[in-house]
PDB file of N, CA and C in Angstrom:
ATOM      1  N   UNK A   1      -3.113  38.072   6.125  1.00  0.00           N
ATOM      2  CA  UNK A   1      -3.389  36.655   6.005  1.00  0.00           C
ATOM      3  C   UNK A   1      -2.576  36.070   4.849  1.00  0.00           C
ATOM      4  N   UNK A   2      -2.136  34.821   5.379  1.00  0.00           N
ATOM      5  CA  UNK A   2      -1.273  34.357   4.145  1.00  0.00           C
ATOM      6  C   UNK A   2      -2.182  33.211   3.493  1.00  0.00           C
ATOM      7  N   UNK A   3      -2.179  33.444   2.104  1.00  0.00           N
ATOM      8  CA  UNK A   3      -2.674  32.400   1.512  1.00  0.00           C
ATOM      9  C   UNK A   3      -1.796  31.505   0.443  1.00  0.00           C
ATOM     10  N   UNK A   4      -1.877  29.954   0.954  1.00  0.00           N
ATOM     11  CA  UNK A   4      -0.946  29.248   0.284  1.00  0.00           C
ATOM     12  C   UNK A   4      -1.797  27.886  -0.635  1.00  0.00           C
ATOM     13  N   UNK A   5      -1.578  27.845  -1.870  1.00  0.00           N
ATOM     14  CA  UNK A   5      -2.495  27.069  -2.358  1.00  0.00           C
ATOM     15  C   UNK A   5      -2.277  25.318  -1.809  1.00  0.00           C
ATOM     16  N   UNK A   6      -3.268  24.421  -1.801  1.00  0.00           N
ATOM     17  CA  UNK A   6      -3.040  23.592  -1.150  1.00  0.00           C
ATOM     18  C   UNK A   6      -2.276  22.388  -1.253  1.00  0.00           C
ATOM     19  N   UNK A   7      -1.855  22.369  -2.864  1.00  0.00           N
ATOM     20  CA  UNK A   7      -0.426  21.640  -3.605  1.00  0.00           C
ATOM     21  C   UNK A   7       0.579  21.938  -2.767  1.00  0.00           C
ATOM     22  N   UNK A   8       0.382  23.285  -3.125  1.00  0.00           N
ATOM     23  CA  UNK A   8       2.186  23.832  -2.104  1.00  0.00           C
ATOM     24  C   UNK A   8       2.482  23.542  -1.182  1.00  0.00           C
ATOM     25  N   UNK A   9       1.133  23.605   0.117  1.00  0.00           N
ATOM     26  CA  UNK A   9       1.123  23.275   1.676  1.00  0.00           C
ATOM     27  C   UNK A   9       1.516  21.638   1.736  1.00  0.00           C
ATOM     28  N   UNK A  10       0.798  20.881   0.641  1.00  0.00           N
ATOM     29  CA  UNK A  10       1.491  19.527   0.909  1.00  0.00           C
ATOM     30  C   UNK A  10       2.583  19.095   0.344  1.00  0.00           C
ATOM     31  N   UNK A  11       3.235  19.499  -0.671  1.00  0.00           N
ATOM     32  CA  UNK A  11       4.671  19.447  -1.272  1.00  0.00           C
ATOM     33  C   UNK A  11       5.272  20.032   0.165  1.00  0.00           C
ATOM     34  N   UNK A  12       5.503  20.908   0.667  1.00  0.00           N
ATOM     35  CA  UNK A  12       6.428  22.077   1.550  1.00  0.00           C
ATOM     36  C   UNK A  12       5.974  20.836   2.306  1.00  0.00           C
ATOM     37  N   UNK A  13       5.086  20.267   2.839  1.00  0.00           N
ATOM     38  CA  UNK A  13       4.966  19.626   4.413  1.00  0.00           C
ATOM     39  C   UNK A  13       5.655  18.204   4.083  1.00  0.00           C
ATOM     40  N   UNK A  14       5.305  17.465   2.913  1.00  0.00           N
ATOM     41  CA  UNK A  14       6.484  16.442   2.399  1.00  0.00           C
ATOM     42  C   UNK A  14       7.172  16.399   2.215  1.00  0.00           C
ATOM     43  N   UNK A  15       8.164  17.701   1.810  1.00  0.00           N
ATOM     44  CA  UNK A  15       9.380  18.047   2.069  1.00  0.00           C
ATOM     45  C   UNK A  15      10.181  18.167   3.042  1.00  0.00           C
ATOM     46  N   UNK A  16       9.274  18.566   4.106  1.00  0.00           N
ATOM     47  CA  UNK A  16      10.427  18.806   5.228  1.00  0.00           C
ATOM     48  C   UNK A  16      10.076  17.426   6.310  1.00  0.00           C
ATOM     49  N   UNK A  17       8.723  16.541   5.747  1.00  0.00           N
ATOM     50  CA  UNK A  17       9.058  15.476   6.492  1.00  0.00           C
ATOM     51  C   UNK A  17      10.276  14.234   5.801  1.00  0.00           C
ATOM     52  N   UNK A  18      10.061  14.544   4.954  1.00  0.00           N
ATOM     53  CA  UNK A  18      11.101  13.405   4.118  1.00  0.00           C
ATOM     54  C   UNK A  18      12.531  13.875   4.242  1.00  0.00           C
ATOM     55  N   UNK A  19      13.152  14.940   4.803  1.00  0.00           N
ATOM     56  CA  UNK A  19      14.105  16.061   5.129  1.00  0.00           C
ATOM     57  C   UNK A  19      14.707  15.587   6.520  1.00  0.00           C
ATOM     58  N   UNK A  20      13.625  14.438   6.876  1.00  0.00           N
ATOM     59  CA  UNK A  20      14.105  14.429   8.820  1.00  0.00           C
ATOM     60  C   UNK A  20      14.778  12.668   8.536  1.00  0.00           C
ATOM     61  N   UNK A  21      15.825  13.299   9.539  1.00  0.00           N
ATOM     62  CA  UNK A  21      16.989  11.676   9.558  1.00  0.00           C
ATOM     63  C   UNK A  21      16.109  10.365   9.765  1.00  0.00           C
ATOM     64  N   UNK A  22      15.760   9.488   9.129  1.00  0.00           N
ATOM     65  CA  UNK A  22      15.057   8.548   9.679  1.00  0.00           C
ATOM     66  C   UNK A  22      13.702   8.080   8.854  1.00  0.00           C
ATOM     67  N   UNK A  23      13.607   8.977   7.831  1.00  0.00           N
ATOM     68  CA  UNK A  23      12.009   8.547   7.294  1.00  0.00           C
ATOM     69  C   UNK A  23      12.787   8.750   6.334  1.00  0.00           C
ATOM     70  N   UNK A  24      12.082   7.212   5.663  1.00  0.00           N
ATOM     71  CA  UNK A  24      12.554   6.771   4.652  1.00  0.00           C
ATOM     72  C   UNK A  24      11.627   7.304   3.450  1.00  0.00           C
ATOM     73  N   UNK A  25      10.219   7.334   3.283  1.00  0.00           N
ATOM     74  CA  UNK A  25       9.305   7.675   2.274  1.00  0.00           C
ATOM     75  C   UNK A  25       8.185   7.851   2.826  1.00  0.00           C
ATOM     76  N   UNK A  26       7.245   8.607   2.121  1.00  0.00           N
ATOM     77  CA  UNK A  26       5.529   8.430   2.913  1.00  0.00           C
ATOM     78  C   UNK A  26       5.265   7.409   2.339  1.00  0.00           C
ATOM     79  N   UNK A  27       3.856   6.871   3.518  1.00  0.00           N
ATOM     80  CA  UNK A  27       3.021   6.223   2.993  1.00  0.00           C
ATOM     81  C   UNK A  27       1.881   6.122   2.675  1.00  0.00           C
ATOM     82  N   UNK A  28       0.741   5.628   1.697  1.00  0.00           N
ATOM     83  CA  UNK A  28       0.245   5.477   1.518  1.00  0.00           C
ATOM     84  C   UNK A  28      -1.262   5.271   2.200  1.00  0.00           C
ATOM     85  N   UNK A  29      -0.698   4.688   3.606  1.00  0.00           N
ATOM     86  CA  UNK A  29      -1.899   4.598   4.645  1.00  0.00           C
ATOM     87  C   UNK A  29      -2.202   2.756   3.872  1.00  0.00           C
ATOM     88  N   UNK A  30      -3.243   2.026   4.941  1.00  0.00           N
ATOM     89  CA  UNK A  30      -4.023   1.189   4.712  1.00  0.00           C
ATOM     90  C   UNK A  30      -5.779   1.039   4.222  1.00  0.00           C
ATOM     91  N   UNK A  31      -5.913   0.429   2.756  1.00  0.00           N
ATOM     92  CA  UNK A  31      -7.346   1.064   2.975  1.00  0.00           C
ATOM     93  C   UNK A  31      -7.821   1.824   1.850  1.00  0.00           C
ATOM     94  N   UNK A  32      -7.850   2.852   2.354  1.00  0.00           N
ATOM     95  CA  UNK A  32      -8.538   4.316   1.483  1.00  0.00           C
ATOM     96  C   UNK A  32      -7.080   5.224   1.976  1.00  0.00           C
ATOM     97  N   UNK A  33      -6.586   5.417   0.652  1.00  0.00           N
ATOM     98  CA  UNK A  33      -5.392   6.079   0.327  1.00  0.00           C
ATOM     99  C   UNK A  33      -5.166   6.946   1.227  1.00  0.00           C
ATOM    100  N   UNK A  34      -4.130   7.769   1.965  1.00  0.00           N
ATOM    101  CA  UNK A  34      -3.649   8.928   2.279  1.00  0.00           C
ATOM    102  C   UNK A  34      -3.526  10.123   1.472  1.00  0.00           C
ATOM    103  N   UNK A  35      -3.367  10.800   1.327  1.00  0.00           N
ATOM    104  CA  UNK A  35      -3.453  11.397   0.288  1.00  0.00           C
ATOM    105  C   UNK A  35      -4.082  13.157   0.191  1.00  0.00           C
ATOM    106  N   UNK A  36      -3.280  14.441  -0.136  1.00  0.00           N
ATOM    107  CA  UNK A  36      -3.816  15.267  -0.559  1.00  0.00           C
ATOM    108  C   UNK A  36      -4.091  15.254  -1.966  1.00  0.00           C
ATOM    109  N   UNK A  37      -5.484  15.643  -2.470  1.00  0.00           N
ATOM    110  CA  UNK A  37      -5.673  15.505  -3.947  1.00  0.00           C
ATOM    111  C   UNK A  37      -6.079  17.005  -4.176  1.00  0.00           C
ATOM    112  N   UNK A  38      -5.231  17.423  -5.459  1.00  0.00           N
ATOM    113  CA  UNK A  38      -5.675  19.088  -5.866  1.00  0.00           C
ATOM    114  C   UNK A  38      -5.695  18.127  -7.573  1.00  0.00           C
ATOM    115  N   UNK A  39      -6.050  19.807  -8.673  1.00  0.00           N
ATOM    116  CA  UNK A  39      -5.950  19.389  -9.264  1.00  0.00           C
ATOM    117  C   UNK A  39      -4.974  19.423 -10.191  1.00  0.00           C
ATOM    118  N   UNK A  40      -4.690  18.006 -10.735  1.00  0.00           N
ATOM    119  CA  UNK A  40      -3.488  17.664 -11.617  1.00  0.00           C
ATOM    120  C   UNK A  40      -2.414  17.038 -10.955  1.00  0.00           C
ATOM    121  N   UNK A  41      -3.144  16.182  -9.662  1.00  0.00           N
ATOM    122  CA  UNK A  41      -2.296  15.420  -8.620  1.00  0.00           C
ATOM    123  C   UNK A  41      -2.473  15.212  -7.815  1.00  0.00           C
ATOM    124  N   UNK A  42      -1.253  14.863  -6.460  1.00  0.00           N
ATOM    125  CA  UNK A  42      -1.774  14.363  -5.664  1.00  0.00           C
ATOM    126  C   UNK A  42      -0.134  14.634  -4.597  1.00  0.00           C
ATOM    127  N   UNK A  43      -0.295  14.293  -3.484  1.00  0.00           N
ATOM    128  CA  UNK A  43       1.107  14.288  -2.646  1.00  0.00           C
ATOM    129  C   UNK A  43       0.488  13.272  -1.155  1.00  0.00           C
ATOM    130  N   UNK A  44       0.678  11.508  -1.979  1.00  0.00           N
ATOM    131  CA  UNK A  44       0.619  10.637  -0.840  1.00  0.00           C
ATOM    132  C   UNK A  44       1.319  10.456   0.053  1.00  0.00           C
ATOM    133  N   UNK A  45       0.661  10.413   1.724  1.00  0.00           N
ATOM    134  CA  UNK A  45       1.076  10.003   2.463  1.00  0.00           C
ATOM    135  C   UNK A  45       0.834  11.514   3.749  1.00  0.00           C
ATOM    136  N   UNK A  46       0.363  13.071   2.899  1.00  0.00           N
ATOM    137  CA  UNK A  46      -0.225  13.603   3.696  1.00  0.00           C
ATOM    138  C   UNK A  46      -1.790  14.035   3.560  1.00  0.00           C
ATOM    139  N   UNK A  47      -2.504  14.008   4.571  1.00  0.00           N
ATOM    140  CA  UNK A  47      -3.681  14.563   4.817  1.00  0.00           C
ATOM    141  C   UNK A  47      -4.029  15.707   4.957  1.00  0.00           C
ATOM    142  N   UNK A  48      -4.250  16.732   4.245  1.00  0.00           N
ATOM    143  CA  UNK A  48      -4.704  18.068   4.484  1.00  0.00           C
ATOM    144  C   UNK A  48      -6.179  18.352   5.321  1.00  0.00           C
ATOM    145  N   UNK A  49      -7.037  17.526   4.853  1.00  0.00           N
ATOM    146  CA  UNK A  49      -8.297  18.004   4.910  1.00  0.00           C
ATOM    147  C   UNK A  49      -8.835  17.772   6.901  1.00  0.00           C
ATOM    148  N   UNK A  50      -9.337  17.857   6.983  1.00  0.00           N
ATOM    149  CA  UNK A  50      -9.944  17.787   8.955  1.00  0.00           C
ATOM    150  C   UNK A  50      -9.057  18.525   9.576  1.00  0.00           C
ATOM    151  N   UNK A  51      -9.482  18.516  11.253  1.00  0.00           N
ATOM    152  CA  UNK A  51      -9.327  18.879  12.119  1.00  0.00           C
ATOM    153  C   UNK A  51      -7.881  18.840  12.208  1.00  0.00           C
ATOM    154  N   UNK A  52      -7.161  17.947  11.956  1.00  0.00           N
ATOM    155  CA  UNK A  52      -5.542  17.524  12.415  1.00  0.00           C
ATOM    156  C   UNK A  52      -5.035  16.951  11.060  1.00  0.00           C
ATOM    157  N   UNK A  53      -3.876  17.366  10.444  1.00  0.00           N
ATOM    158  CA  UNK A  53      -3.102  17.312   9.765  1.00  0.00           C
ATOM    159  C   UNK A  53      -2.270  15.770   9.395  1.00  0.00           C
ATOM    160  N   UNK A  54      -2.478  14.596   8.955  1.00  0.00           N
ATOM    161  CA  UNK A  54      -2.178  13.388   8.954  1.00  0.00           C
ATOM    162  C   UNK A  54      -1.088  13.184   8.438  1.00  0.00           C
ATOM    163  N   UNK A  55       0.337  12.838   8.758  1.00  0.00           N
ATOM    164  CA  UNK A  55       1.572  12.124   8.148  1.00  0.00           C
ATOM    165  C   UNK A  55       1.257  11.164   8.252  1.00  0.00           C
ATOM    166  N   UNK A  56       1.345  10.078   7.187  1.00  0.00           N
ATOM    167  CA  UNK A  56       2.128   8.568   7.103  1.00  0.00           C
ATOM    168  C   UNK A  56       3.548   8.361   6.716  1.00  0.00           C
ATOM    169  N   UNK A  57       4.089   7.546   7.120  1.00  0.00           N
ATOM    170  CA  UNK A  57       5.542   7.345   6.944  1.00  0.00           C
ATOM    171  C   UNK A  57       6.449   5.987   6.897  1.00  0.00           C
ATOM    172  N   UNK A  58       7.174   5.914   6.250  1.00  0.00           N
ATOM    173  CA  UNK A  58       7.943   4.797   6.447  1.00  0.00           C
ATOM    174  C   UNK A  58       9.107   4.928   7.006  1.00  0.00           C
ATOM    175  N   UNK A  59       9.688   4.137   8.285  1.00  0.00           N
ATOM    176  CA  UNK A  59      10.968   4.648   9.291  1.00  0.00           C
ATOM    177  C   UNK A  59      12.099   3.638   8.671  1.00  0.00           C
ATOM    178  N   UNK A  60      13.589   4.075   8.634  1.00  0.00           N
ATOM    179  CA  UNK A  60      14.427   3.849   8.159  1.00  0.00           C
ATOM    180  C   UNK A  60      15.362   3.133   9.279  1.00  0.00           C
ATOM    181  N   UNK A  61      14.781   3.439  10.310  1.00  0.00           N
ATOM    182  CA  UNK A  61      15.681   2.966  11.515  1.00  0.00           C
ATOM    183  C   UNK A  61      14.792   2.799  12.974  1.00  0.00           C
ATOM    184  N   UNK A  62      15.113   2.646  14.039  1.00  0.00           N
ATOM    185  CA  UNK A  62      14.540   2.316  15.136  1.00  0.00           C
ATOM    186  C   UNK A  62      15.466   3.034  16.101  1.00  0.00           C
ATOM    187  N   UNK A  63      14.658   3.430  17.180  1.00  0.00           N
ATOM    188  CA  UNK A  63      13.998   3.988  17.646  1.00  0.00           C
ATOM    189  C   UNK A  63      12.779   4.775  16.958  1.00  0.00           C
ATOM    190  N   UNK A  64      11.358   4.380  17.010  1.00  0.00           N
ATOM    191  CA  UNK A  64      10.365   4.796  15.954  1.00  0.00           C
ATOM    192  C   UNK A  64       9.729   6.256  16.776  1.00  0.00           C
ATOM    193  N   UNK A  65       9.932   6.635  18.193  1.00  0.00           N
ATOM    194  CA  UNK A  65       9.432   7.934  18.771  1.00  0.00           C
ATOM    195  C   UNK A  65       9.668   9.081  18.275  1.00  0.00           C
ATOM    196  N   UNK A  66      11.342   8.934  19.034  1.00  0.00           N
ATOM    197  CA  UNK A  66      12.143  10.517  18.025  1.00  0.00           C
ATOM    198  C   UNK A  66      12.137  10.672  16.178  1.00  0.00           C
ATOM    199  N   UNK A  67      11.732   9.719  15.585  1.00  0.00           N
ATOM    200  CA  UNK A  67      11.201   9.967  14.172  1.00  0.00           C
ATOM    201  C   UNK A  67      10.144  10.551  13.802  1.00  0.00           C
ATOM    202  N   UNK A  68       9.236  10.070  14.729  1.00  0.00           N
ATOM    203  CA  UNK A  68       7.407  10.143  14.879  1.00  0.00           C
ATOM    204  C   UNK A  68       7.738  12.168  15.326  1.00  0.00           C
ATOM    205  N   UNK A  69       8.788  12.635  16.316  1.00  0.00           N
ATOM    206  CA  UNK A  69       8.433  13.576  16.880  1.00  0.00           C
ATOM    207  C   UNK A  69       8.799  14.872  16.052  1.00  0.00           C
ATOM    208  N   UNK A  70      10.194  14.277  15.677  1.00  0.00           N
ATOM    209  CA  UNK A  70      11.321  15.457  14.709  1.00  0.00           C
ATOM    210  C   UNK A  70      10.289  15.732  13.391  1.00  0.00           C
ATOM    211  N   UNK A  71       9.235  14.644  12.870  1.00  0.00           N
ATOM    212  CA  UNK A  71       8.710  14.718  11.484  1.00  0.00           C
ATOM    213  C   UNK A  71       7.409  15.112  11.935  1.00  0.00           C
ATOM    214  N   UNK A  72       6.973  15.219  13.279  1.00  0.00           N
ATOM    215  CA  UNK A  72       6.098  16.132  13.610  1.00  0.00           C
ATOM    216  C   UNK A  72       6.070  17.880  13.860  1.00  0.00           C
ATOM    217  N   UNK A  73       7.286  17.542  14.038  1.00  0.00           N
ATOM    218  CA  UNK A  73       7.946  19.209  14.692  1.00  0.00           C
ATOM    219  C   UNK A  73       8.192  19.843  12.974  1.00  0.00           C
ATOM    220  N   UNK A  74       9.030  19.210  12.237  1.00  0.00           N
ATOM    221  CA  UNK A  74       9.214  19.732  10.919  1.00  0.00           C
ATOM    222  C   UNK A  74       7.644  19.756  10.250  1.00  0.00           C
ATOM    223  N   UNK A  75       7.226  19.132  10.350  1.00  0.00           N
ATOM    224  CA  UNK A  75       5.695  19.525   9.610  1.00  0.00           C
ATOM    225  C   UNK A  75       4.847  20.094  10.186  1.00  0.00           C
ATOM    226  N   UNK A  76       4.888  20.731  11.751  1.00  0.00           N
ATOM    227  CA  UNK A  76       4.652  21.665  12.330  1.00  0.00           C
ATOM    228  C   UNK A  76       4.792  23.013  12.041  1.00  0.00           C
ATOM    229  N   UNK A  77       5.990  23.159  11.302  1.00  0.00           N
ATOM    230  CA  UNK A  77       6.742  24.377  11.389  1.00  0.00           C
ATOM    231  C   UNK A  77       6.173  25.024   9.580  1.00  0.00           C
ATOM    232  N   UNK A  78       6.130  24.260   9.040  1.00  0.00           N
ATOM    233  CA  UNK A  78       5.890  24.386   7.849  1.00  0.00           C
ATOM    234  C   UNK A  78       4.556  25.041   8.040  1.00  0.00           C
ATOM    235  N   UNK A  79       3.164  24.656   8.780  1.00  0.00           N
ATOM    236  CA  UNK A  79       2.031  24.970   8.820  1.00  0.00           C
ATOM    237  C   UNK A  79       1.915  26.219   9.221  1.00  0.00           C
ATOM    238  N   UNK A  80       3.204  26.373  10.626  1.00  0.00           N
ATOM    239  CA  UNK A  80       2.839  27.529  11.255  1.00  0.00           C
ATOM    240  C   UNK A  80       3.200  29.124  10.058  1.00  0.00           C
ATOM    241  N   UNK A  81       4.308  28.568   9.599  1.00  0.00           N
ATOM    242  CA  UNK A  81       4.987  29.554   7.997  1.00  0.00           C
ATOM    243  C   UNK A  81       4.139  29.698   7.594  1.00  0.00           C
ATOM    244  N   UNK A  82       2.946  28.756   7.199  1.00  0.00           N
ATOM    245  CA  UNK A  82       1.683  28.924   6.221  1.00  0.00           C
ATOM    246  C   UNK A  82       0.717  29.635   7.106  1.00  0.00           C
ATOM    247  N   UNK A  83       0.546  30.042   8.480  1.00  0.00           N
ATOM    248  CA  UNK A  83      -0.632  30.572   9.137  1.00  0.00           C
ATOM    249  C   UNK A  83      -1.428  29.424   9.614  1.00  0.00           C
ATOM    250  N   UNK A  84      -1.226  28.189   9.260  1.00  0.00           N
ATOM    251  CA  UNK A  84      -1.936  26.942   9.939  1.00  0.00           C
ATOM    252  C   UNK A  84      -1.944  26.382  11.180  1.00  0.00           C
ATOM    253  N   UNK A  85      -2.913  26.812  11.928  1.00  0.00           N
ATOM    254  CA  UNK A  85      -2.692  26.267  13.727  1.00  0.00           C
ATOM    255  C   UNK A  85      -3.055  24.733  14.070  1.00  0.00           C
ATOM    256  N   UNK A  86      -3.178  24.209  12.893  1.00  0.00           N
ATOM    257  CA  UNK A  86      -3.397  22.637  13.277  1.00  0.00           C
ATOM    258  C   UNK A  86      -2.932  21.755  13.870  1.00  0.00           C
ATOM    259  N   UNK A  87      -3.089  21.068  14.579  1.00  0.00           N
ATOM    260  CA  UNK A  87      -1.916  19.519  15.023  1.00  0.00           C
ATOM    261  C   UNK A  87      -1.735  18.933  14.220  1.00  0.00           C
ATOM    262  N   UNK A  88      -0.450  18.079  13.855  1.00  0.00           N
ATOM    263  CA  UNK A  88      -0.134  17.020  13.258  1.00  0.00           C
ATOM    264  C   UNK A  88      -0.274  15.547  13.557  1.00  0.00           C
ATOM    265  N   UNK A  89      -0.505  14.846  13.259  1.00  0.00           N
ATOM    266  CA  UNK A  89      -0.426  13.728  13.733  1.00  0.00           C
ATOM    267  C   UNK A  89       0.253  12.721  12.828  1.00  0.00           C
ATOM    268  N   UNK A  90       1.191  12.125  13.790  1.00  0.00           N
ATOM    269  CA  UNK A  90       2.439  10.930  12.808  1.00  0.00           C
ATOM    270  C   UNK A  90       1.795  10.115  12.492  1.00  0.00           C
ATOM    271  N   UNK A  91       1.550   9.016  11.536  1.00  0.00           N
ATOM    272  CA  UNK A  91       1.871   7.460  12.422  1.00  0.00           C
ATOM    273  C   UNK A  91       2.733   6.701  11.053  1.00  0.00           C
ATOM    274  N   UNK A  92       3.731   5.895  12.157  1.00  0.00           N
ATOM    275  CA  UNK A  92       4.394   4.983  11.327  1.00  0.00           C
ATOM    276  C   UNK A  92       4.044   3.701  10.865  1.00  0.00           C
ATOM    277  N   UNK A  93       3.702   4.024   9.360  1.00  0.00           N
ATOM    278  CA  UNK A  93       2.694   3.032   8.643  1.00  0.00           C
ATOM    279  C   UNK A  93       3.503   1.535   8.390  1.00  0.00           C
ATOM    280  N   UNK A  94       5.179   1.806   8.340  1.00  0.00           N
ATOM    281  CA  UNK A  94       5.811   1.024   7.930  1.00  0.00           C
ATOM    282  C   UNK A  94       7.407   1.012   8.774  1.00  0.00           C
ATOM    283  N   UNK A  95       8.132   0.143   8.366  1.00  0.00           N
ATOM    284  CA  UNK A  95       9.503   0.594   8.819  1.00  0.00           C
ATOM    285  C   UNK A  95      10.520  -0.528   7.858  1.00  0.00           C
ATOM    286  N   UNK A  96      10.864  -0.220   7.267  1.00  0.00           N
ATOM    287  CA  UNK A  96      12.131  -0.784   6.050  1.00  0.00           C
ATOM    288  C   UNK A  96      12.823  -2.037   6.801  1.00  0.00           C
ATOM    289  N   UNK A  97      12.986  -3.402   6.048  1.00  0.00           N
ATOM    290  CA  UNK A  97      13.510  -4.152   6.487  1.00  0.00           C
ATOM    291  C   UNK A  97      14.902  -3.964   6.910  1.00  0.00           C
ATOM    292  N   UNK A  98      15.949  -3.329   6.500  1.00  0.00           N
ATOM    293  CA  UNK A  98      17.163  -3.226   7.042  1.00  0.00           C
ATOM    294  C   UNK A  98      17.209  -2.329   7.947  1.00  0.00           C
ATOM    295  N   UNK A  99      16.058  -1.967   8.814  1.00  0.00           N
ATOM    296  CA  UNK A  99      16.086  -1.062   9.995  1.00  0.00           C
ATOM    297  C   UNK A  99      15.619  -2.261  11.155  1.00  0.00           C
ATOM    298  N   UNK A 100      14.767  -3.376  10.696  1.00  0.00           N
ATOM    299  CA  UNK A 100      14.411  -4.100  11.865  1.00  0.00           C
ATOM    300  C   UNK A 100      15.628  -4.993  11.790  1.00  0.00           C
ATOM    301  N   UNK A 101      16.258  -5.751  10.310  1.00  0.00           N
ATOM    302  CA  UNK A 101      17.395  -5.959  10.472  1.00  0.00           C
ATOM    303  C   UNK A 101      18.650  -5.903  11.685  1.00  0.00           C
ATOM    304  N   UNK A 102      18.993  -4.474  11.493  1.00  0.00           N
ATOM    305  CA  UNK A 102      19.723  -4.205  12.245  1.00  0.00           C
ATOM    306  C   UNK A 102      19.352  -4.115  13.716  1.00  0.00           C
ATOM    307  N   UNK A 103      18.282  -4.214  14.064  1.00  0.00           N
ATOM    308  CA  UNK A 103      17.948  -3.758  15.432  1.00  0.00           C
ATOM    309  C   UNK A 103      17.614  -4.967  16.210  1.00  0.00           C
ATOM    310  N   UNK A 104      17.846  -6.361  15.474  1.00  0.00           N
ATOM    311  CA  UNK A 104      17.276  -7.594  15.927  1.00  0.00           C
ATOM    312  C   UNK A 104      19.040  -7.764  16.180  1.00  0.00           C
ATOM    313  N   UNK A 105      19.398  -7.241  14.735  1.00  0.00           N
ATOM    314  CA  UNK A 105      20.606  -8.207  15.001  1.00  0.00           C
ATOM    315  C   UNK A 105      22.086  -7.617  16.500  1.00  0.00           C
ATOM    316  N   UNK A 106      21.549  -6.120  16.318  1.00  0.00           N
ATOM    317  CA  UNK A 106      22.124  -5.525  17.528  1.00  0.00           C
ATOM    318  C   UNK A 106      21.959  -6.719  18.797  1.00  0.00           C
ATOM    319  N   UNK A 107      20.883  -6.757  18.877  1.00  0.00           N
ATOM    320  CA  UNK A 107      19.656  -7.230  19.998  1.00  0.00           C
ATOM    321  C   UNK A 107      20.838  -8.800  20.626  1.00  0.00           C
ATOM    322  N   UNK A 108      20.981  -9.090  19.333  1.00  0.00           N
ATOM    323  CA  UNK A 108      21.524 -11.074  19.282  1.00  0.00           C
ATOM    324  C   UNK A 108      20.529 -11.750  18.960  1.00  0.00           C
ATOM    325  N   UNK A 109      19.706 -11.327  18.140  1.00  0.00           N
ATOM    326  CA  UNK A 109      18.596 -12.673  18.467  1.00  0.00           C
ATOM    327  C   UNK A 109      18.400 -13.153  17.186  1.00  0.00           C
ATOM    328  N   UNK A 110      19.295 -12.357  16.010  1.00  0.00           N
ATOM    329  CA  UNK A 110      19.624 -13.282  14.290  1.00  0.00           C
ATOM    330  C   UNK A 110      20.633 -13.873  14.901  1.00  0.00           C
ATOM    331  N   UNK A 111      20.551 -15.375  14.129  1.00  0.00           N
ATOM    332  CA  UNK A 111      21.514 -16.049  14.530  1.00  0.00           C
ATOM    333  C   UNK A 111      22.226 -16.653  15.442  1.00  0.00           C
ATOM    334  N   UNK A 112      21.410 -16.257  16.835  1.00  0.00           N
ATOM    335  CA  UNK A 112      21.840 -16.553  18.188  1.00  0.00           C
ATOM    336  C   UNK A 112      21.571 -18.391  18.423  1.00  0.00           C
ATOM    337  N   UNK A 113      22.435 -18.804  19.182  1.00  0.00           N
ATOM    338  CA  UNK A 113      22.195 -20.140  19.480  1.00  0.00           C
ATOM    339  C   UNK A 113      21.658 -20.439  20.727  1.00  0.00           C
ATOM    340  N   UNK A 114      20.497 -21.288  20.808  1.00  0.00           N
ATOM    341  CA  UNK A 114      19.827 -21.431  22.556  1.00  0.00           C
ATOM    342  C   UNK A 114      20.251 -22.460  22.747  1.00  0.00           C
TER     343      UNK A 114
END
């Protein structure tokens, strides 16, 4: 049995989500914080504790699926290293203005004349 203290499991799982093309930072969640808390800190934006494993995130670009999936799969992989059979679950709390930026303006619809 591997035992990994629970700082580490959420540093290592914020690491390799912040590691994937497209996520810009965790987040915070709405509310009542996100958040693993040990002591002498904290690593916002993942959830250790329940049934399923919680990312929040902020997306850097659009298409928001394949972000949601690659930063599921990487924080998948991390758990399974640790002996953890949990699900993950994404959700994108946010997405950076120069990602909707660009995806409006791809679109035509900054600046377009009717």
């Amino acid at each position: 049995m591997i035992i990994v203290r629970r700082e580490d499991l959420a540093l290592s799982v914020a690491d390799a989500v912040l590691a994937v093309p497209g996520v810009a930072a965790l987040h915070p969640g709405f509310g009542v914080e996100v958040a693993t808390l040990f002591s002498g800190g904290k690593v916002v934006g993942v959830r250790l504790s329940g049934e399923t494993v919680q990312i929040y995130l902020t997306a850097e670009r659009v298409p928001l699926q394949p972000i949601a999936d690659e930063a599921a799969k990487a924080a998948g992989r991390v758990l399974a290293a640790a002996g953890d059979p949990r699900p993950v679950e994404i959700v994108v709390a946010d997405v950076t203005t120069d990602a909707v930026i660009r995806r409006t303006t791809a679109r035509g619809t900054i600046g377009a004349h009717g």
